[in-house]
N, C-alpha and C. Protein backbone atom coordinates (compact mmCIF):
# COMPACT_ATOMS: atom_id res chain seq x y z
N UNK A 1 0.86 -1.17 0.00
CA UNK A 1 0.00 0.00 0.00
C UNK A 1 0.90 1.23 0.00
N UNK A 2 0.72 2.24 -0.74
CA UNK A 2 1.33 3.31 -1.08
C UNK A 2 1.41 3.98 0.48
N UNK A 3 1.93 4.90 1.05
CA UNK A 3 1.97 5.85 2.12
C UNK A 3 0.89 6.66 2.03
N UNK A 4 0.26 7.02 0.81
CA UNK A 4 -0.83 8.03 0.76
C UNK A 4 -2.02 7.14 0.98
N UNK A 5 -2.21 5.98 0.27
CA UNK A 5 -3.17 5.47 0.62
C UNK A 5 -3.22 4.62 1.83
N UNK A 6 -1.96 4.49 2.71
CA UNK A 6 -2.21 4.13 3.83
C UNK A 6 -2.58 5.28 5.39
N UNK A 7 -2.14 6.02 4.92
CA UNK A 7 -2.93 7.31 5.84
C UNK A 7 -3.75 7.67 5.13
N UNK A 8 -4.35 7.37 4.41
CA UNK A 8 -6.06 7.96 4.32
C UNK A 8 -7.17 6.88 4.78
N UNK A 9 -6.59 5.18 5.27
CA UNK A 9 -7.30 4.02 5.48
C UNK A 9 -6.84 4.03 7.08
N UNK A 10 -5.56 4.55 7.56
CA UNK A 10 -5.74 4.48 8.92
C UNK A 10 -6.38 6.07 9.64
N UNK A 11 -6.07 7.16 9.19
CA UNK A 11 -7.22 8.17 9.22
C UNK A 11 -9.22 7.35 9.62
N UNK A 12 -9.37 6.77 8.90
CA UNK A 12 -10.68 6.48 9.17
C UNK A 12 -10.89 4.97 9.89
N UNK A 13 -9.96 4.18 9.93
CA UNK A 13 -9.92 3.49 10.76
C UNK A 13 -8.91 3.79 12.34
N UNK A 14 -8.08 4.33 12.60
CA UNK A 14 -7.28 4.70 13.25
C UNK A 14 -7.64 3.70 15.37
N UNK A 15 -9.33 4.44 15.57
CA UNK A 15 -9.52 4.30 16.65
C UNK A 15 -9.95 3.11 16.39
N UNK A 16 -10.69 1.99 15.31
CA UNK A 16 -10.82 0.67 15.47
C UNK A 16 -9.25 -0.16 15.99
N UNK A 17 -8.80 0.51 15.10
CA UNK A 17 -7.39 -0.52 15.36
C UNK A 17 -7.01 -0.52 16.83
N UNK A 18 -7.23 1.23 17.72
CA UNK A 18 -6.64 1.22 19.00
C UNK A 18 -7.16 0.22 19.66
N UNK A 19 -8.53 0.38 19.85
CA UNK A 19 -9.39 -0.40 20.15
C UNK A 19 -9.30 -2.00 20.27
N UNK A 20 -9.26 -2.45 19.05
CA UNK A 20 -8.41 -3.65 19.07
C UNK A 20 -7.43 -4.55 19.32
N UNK A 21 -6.39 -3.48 19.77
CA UNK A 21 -4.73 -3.10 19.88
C UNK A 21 -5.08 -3.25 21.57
N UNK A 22 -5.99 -2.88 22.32
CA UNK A 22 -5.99 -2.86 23.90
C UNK A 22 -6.76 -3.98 24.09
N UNK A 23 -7.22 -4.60 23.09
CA UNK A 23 -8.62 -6.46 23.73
C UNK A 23 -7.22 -6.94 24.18
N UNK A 24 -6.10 -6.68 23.90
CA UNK A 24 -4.71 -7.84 24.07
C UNK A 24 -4.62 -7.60 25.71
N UNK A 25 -3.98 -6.40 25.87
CA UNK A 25 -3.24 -5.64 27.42
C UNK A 25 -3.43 -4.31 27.09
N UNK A 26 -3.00 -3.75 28.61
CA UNK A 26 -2.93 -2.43 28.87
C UNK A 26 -1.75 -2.01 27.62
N UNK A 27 -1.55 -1.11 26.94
CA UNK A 27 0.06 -0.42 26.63
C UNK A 27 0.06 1.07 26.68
N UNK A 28 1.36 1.69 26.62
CA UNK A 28 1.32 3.05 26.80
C UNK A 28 1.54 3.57 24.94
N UNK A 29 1.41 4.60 24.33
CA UNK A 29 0.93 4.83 23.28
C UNK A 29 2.13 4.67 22.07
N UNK A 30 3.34 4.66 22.27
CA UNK A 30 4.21 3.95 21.79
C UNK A 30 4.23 2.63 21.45
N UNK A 31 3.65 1.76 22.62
CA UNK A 31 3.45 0.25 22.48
C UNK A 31 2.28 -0.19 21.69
N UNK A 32 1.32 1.16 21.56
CA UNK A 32 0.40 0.70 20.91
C UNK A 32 0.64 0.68 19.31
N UNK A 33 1.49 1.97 18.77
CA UNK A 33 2.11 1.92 17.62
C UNK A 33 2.55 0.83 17.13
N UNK A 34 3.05 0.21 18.14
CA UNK A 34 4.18 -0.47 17.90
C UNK A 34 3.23 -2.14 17.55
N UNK A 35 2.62 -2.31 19.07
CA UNK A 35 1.35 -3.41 18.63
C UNK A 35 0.86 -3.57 16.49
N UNK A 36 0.55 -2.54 16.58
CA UNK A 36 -0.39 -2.33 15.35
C UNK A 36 0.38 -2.73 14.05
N UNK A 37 1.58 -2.10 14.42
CA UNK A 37 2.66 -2.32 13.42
C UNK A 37 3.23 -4.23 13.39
N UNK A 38 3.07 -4.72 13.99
CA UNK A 38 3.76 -6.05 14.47
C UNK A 38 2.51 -7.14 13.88
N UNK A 39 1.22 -6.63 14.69
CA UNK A 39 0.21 -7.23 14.52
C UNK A 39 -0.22 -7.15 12.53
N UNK A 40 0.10 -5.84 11.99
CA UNK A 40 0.19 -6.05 10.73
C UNK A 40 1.28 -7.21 9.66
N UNK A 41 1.62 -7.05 10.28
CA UNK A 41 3.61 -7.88 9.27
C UNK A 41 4.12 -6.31 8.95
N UNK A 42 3.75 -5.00 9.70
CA UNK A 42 4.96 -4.33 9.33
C UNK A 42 3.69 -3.29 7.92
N UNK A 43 2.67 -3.83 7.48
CA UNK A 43 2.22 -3.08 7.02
C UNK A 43 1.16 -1.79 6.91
N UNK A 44 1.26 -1.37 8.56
CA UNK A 44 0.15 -0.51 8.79
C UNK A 44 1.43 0.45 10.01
N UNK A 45 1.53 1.51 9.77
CA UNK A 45 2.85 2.09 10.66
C UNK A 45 1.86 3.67 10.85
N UNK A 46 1.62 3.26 12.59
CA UNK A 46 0.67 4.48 12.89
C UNK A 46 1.79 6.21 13.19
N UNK A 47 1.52 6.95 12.85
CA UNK A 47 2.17 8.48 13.01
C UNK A 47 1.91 8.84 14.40
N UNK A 48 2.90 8.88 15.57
CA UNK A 48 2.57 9.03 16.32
C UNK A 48 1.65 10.34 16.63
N UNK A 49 1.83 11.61 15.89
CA UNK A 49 0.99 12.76 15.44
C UNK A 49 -0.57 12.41 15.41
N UNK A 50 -1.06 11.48 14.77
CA UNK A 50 -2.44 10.67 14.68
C UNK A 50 -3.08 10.24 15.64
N UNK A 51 -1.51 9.38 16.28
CA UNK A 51 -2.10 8.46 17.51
C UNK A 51 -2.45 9.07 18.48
N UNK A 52 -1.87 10.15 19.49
CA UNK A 52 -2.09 10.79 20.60
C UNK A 52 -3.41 11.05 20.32
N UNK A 53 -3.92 12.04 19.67
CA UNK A 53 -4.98 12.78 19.59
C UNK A 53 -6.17 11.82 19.54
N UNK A 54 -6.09 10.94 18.69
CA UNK A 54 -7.04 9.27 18.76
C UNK A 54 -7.32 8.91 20.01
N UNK A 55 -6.15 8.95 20.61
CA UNK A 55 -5.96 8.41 22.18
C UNK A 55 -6.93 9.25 23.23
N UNK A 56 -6.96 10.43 22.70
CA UNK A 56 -7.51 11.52 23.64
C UNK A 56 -9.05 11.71 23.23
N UNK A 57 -9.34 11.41 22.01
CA UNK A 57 -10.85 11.33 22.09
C UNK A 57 -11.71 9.92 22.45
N UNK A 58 -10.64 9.14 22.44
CA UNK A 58 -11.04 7.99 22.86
C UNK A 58 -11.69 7.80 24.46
N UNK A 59 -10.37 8.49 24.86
CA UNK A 59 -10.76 8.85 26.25
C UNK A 59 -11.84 9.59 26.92
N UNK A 60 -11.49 10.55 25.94
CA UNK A 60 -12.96 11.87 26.28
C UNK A 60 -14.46 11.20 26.01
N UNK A 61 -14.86 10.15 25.45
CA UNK A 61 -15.38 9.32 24.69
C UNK A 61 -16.10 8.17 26.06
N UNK A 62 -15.02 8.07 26.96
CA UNK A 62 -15.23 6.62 27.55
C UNK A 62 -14.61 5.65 26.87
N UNK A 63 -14.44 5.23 26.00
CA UNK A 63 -13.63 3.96 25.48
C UNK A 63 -12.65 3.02 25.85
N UNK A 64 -11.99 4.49 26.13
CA UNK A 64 -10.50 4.08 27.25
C UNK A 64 -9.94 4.49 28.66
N UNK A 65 -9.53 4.04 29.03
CA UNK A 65 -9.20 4.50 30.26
C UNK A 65 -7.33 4.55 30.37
N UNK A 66 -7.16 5.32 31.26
CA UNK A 66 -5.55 5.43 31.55
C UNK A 66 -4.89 5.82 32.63
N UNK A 67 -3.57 5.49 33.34
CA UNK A 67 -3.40 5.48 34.39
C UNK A 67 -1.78 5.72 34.13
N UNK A 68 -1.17 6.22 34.99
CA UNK A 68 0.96 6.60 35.28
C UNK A 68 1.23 5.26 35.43
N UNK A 69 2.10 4.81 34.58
CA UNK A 69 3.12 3.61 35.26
C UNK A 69 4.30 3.94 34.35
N UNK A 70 5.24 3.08 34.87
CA UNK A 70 7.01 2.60 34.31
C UNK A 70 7.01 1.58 33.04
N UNK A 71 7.63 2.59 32.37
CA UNK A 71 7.86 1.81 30.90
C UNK A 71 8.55 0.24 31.18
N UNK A 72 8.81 -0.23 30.18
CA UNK A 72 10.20 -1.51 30.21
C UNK A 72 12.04 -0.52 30.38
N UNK A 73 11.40 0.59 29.83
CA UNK A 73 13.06 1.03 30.34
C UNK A 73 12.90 2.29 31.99
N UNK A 74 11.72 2.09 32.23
CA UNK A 74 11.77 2.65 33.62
C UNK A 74 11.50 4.16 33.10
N UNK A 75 10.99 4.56 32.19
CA UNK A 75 10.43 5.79 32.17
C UNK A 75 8.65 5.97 32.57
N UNK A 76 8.69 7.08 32.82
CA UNK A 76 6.95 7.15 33.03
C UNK A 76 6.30 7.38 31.95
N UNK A 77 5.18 6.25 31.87
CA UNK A 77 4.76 6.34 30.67
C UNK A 77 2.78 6.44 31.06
N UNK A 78 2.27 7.05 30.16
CA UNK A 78 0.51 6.90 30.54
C UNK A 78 0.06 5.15 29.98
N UNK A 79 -0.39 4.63 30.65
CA UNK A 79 -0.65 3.03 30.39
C UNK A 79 -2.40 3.13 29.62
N UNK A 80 -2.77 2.78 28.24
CA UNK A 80 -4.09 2.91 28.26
C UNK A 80 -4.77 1.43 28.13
N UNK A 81 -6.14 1.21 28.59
CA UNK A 81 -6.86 0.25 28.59
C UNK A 81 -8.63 0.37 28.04
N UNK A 82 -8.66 -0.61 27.44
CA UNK A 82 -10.03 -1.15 27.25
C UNK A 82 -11.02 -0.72 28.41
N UNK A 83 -12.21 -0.18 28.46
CA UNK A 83 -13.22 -0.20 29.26
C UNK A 83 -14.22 -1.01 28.79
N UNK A 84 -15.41 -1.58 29.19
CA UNK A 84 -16.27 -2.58 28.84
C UNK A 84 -17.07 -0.95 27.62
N UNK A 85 -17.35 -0.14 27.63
CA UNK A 85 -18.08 1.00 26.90
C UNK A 85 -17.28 0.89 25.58
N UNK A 86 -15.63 0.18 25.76
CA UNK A 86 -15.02 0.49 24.33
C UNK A 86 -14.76 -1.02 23.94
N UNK A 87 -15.10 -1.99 24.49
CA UNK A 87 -15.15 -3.01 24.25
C UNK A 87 -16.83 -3.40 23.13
N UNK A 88 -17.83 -2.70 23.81
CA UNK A 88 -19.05 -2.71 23.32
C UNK A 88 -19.09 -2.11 21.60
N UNK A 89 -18.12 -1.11 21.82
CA UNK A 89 -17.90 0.06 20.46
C UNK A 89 -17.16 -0.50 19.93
N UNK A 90 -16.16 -1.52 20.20
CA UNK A 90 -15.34 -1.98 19.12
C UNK A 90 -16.12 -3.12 18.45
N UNK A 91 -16.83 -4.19 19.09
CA UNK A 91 -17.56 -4.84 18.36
C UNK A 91 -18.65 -4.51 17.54
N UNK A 92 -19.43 -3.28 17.76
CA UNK A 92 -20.26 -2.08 16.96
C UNK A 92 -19.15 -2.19 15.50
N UNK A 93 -18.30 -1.52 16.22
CA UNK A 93 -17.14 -0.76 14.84
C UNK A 93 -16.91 -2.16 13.54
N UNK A 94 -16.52 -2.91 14.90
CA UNK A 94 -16.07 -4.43 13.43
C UNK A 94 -16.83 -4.67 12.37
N UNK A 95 -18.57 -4.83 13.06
CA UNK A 95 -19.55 -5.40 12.03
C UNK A 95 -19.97 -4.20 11.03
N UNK A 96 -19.68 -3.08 11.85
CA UNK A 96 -19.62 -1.63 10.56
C UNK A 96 -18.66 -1.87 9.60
N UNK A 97 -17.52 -2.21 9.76
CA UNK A 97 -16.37 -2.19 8.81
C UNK A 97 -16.56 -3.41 8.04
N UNK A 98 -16.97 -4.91 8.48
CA UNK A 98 -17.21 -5.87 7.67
C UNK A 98 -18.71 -5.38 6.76
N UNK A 99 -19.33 -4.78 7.16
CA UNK A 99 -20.57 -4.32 5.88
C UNK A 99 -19.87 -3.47 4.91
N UNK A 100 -19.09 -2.79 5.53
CA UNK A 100 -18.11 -1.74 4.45
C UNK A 100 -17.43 -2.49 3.65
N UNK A 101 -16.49 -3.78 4.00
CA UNK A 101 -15.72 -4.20 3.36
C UNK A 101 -16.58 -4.79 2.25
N UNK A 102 -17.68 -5.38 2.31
CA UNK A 102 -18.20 -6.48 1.44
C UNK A 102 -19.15 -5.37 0.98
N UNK A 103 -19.58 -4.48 0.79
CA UNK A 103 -20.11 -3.52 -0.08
C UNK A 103 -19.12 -3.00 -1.59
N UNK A 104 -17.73 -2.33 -0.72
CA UNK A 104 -16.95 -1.81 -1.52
C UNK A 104 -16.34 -3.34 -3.03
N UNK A 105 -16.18 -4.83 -2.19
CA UNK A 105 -16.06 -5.95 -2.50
C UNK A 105 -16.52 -5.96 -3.75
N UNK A 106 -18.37 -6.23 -3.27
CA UNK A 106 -19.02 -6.28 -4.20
C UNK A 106 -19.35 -5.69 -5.95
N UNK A 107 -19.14 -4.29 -5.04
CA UNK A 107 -18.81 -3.03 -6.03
C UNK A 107 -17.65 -2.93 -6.97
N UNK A 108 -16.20 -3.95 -6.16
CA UNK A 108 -15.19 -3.95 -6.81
C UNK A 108 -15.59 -5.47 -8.01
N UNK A 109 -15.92 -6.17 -8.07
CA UNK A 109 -16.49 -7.42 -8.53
C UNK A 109 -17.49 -7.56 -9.55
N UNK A 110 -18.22 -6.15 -9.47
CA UNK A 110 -19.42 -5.74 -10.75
C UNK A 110 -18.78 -5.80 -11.94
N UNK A 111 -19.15 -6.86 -12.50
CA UNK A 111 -19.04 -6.26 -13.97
C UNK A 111 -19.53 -5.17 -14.93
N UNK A 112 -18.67 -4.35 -15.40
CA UNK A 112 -19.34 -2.79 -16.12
C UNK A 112 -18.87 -2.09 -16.04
C-alpha cells in the first residue's frame, strides 16, 4: 500500500485498530504503535501525530481509560486500557467495517 493510501485508510480506521490493539493488554501509546505495526507484518505504521490525539478522544469518549506507570526502560509512561463501553464500540465498529468491506467488494467485482 502506497503511504498516501495508507494514511487515508488508517485516518478512518485509526480508533478501530486502538481499540483492538488494547482487547490484548494495557500499553502506553508507543506500544500501541508499535502493537499495530507487528500485529500487521509491518504493514500498517501508525504516526505518532495521529495516535495521541485518537488516544484523547477515545478517552474523552469513555472507550479508554488510563493510568501513570514505568515503561520496560523505567520511564513514566501513561498506560491505556479497554473499558467494557469500548469493548461494546469496538464490536459495533467491526460489524460496521465488515458491511463496508463487502459492499466496496461487491462493487469492486461488478461487472461494467
Amino acid at each position: 500500500m502506497s503511504p498516501t493510501n495508507q494514511s487515508d485508510v488508517l485516518r478512518g480506521t485509526l480508533e478501530m485498530l486502538v481499540l483492538k490493539t488494547l482487547t490484548l493488554s494495557p500499553l502506553h501509546g508507543w506500544g500501541i504503535g508499535k502493537r499495530i505495526q507487528q500485529l500487521s507484518e509491518g504493514a500498517l505504521e501508525v504516526n505518532q501525530g495521529s495516535l495521541y490525539p485518537a488516544l484523547q478522544r477515545l478517552e474523552q469518549r469513555g472507550l479508554i481509560g488510563s493510568e501513570w506507570g514505568a515503561s520496560d526502560n523505567n520511564r513514566r509512561a501513561r498506560y491505556y486500557r479497554l473499558t467494557p463501553r469500548g469493548r461494546k464500540a469496538l464490536g459495533e465498529e467491526k460489524e460496521s467495517w465488515h458491511r463496508f468491506v463487502t459492499a466496496v467488494d461487491v462493487l469492486l467485482e461488478a461487472s461494467g
